[in-house]
N, C-alpha and C. Protein backbone atom coordinates (compact mmCIF):
# COMPACT_ATOMS: atom_id res chain seq x y z
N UNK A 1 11.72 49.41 -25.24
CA UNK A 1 11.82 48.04 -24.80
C UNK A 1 10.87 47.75 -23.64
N UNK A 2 10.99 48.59 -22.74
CA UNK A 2 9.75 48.35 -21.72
C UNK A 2 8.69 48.27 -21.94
N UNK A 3 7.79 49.11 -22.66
CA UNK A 3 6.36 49.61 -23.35
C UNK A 3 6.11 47.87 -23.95
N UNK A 4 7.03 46.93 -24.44
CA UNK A 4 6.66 45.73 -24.55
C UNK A 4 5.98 44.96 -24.14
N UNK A 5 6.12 45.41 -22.71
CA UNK A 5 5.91 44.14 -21.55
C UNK A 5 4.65 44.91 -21.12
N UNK A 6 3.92 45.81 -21.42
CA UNK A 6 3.15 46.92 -20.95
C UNK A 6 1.52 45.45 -21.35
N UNK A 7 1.39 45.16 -22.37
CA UNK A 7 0.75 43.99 -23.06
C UNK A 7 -0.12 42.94 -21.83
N UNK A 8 0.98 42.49 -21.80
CA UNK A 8 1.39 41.64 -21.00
C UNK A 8 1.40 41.28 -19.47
N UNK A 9 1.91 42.52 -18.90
CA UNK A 9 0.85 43.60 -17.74
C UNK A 9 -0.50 43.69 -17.58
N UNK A 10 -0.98 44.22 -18.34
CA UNK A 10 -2.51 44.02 -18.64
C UNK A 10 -3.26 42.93 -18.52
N UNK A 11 -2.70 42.04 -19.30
CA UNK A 11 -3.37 40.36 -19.20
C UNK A 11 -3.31 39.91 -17.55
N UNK A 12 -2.51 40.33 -16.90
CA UNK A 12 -2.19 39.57 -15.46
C UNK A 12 -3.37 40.40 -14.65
N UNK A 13 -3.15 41.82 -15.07
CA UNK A 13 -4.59 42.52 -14.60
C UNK A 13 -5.52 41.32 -14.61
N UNK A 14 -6.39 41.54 -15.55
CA UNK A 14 -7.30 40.77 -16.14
C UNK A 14 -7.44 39.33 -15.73
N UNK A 15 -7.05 38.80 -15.13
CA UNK A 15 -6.78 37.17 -15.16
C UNK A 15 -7.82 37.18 -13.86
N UNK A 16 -7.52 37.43 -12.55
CA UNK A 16 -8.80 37.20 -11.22
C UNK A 16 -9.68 37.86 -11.45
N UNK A 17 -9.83 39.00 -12.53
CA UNK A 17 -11.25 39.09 -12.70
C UNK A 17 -11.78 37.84 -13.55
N UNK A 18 -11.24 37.21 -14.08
CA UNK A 18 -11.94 36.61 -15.52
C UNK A 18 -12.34 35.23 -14.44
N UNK A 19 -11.44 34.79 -13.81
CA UNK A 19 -11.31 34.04 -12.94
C UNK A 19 -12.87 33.68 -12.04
N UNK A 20 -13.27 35.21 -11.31
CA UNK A 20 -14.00 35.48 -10.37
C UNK A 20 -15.58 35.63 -11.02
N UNK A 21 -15.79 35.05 -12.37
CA UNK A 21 -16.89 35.61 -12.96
C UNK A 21 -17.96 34.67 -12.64
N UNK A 22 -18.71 34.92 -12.23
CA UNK A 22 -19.94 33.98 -11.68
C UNK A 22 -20.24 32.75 -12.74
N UNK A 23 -21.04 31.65 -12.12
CA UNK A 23 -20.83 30.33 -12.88
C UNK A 23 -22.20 29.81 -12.50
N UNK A 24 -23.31 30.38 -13.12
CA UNK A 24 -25.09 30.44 -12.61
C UNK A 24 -25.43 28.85 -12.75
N UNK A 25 -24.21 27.77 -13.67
CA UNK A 25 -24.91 26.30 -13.96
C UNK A 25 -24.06 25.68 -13.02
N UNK A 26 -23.07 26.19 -12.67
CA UNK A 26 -22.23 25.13 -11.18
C UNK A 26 -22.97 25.42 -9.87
N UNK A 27 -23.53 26.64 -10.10
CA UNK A 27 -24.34 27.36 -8.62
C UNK A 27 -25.19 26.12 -8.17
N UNK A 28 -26.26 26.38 -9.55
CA UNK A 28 -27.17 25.20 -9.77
C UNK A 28 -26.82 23.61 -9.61
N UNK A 29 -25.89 23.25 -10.15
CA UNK A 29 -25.17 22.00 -9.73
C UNK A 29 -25.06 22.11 -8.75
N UNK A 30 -24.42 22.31 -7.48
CA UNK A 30 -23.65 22.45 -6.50
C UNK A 30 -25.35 22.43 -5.69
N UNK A 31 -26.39 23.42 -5.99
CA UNK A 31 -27.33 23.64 -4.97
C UNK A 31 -28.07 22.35 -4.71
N UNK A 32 -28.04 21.59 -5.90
CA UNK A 32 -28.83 20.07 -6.40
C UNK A 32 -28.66 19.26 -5.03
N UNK A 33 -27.00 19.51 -4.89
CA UNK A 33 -26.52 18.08 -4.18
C UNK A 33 -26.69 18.96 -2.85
N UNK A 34 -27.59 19.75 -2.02
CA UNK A 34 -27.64 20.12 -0.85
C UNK A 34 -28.69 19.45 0.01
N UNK A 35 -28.38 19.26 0.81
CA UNK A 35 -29.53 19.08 2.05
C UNK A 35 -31.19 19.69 1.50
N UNK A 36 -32.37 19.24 1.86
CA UNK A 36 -33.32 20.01 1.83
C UNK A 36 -33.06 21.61 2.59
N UNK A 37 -32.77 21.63 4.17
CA UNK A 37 -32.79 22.98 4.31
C UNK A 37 -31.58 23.66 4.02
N UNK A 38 -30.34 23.42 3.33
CA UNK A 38 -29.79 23.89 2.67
C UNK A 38 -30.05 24.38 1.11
N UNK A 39 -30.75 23.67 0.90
CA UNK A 39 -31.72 24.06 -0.51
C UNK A 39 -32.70 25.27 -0.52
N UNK A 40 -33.07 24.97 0.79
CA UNK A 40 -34.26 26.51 1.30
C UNK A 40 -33.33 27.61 1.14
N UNK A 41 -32.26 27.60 2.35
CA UNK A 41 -31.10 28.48 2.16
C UNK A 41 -30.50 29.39 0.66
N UNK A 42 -30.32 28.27 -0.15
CA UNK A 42 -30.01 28.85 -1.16
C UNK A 42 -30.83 29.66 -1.93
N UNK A 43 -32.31 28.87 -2.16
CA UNK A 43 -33.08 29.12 -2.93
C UNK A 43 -33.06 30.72 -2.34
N UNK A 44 -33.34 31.37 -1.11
CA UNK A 44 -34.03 32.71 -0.35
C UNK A 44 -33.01 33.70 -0.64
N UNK A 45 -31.44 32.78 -1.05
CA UNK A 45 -30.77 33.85 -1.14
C UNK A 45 -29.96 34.08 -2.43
N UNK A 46 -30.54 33.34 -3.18
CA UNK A 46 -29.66 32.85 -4.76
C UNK A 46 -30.80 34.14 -5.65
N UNK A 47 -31.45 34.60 -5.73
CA UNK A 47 -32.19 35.78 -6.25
C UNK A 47 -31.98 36.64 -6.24
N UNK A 48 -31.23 37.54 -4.89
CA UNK A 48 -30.56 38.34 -4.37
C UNK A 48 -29.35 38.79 -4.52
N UNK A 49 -29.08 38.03 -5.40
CA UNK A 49 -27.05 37.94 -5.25
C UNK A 49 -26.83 39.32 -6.65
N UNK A 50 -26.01 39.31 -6.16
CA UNK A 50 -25.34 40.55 -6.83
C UNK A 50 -23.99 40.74 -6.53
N UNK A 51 -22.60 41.19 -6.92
CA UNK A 51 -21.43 40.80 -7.09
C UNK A 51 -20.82 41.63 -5.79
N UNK A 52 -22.13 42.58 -5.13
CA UNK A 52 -21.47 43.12 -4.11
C UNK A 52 -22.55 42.65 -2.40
N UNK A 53 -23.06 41.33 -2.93
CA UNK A 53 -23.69 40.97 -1.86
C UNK A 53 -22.92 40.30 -1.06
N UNK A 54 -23.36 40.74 0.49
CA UNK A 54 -22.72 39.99 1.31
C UNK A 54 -23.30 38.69 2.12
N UNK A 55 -22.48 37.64 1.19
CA UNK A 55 -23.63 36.26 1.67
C UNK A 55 -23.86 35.93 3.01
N UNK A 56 -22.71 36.32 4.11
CA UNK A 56 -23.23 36.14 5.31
C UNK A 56 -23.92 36.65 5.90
N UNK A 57 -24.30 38.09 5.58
CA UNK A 57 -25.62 38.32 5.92
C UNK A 57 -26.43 38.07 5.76
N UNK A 58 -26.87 37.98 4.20
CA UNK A 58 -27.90 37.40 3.82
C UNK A 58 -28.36 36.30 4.18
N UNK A 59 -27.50 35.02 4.51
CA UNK A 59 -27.88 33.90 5.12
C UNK A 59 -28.63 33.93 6.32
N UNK A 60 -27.59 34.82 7.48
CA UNK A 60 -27.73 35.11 8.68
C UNK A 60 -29.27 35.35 8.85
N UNK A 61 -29.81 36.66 7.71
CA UNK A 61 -31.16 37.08 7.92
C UNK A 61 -31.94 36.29 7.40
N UNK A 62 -31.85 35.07 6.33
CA UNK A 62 -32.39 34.04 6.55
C UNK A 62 -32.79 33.09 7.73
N UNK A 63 -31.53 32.73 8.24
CA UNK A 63 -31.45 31.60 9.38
C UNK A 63 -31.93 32.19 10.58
N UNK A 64 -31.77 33.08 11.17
CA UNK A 64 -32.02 33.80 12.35
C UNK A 64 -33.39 33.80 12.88
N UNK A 65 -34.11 34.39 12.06
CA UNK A 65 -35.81 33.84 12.74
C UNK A 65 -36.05 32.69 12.78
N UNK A 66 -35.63 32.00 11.83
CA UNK A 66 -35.79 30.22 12.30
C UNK A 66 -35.27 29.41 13.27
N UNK A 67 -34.14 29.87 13.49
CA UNK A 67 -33.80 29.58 14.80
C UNK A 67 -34.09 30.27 16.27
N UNK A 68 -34.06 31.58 15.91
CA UNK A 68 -34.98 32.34 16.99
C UNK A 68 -36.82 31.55 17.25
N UNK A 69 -37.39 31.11 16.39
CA UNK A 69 -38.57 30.39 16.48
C UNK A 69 -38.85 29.12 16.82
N UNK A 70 -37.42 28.76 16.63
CA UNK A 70 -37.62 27.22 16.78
C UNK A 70 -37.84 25.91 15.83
N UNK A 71 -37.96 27.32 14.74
CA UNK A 71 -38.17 26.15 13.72
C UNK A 71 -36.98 24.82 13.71
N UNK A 72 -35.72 25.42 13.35
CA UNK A 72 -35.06 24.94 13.00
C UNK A 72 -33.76 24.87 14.40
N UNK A 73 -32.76 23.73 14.51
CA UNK A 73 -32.07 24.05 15.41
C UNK A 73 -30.66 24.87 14.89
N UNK A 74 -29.83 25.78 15.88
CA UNK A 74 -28.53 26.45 15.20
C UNK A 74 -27.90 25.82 14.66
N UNK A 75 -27.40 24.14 15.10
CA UNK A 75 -26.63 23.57 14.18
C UNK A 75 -26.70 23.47 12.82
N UNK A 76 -28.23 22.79 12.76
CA UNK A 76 -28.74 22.64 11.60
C UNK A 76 -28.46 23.88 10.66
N UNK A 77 -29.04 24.72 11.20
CA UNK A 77 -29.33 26.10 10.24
C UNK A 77 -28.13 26.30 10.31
N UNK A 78 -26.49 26.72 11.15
CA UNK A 78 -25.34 26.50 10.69
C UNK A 78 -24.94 25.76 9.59
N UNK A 79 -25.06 24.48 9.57
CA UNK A 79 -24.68 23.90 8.29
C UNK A 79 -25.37 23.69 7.03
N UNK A 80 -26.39 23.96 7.39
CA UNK A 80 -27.34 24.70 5.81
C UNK A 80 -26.87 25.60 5.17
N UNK A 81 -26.56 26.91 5.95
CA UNK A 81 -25.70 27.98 5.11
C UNK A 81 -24.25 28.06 5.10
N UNK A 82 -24.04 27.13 5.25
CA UNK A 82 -22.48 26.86 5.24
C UNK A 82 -22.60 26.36 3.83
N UNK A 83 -23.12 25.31 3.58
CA UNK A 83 -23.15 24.51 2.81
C UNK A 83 -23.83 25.38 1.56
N UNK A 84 -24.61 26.00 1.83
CA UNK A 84 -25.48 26.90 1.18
C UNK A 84 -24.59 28.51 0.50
N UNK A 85 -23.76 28.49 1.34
CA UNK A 85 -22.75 29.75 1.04
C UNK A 85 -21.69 29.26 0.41
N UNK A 86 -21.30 28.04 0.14
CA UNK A 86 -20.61 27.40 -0.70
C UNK A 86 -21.07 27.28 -2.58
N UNK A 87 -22.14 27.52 -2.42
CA UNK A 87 -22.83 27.05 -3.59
C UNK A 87 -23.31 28.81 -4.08
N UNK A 88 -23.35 29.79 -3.17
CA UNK A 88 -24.05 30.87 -3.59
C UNK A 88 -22.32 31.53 -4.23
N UNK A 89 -21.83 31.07 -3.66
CA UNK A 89 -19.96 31.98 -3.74
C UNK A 89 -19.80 31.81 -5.51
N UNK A 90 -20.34 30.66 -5.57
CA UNK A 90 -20.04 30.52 -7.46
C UNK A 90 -21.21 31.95 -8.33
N UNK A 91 -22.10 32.17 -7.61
CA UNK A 91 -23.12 33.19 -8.14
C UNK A 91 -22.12 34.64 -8.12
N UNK A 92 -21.31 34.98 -7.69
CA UNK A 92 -20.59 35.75 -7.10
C UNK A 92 -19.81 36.19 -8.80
């Protein structure tokens, strides 16, 4: 009678992986509607991705010389990869 439910078990396994499976045309959607330098953002780090990347770094080592240079100010470059790590999380 138990060995029944064994099935069934399994499927619940299975469910946040199936869940968690990357979505490469919402990525793309989602990157559309970004800011220009949120678009940079993505673009530097949307190539890179891999299911065990860690996007805040990756951003970080994006944004960091640019704001260390001046290019860009922290806020800005804060909410670029904010916005930008929103859109890479679906690549995931």
């Amino acid at each position: 009678m138990r060995l029944s439910y064994l099935p069934l078990f399994g499927l619940f396994l299975l469910l946040p992986a199936l869940a968690q499976a990357a979505d490469p045309a919402a990525a793309s959607a989602c990157s559309a509607k970004l800011s220009p330098d949120g678009q940079m953002f993505y673009g530097k780090v949307a190539g890179k991705m891999t299911p065990q990347t860690d996007i805040r770094e990756e951003l970080e080592g994006v944004g960091r010389p640019l704001v260390m240079a001046g290019t860009m100010s922290r806020a800005t470059a804060r909410a670029a990869a904010e916005a930008a790590g929103e859109c890479l999380k679906l690549l995931k």
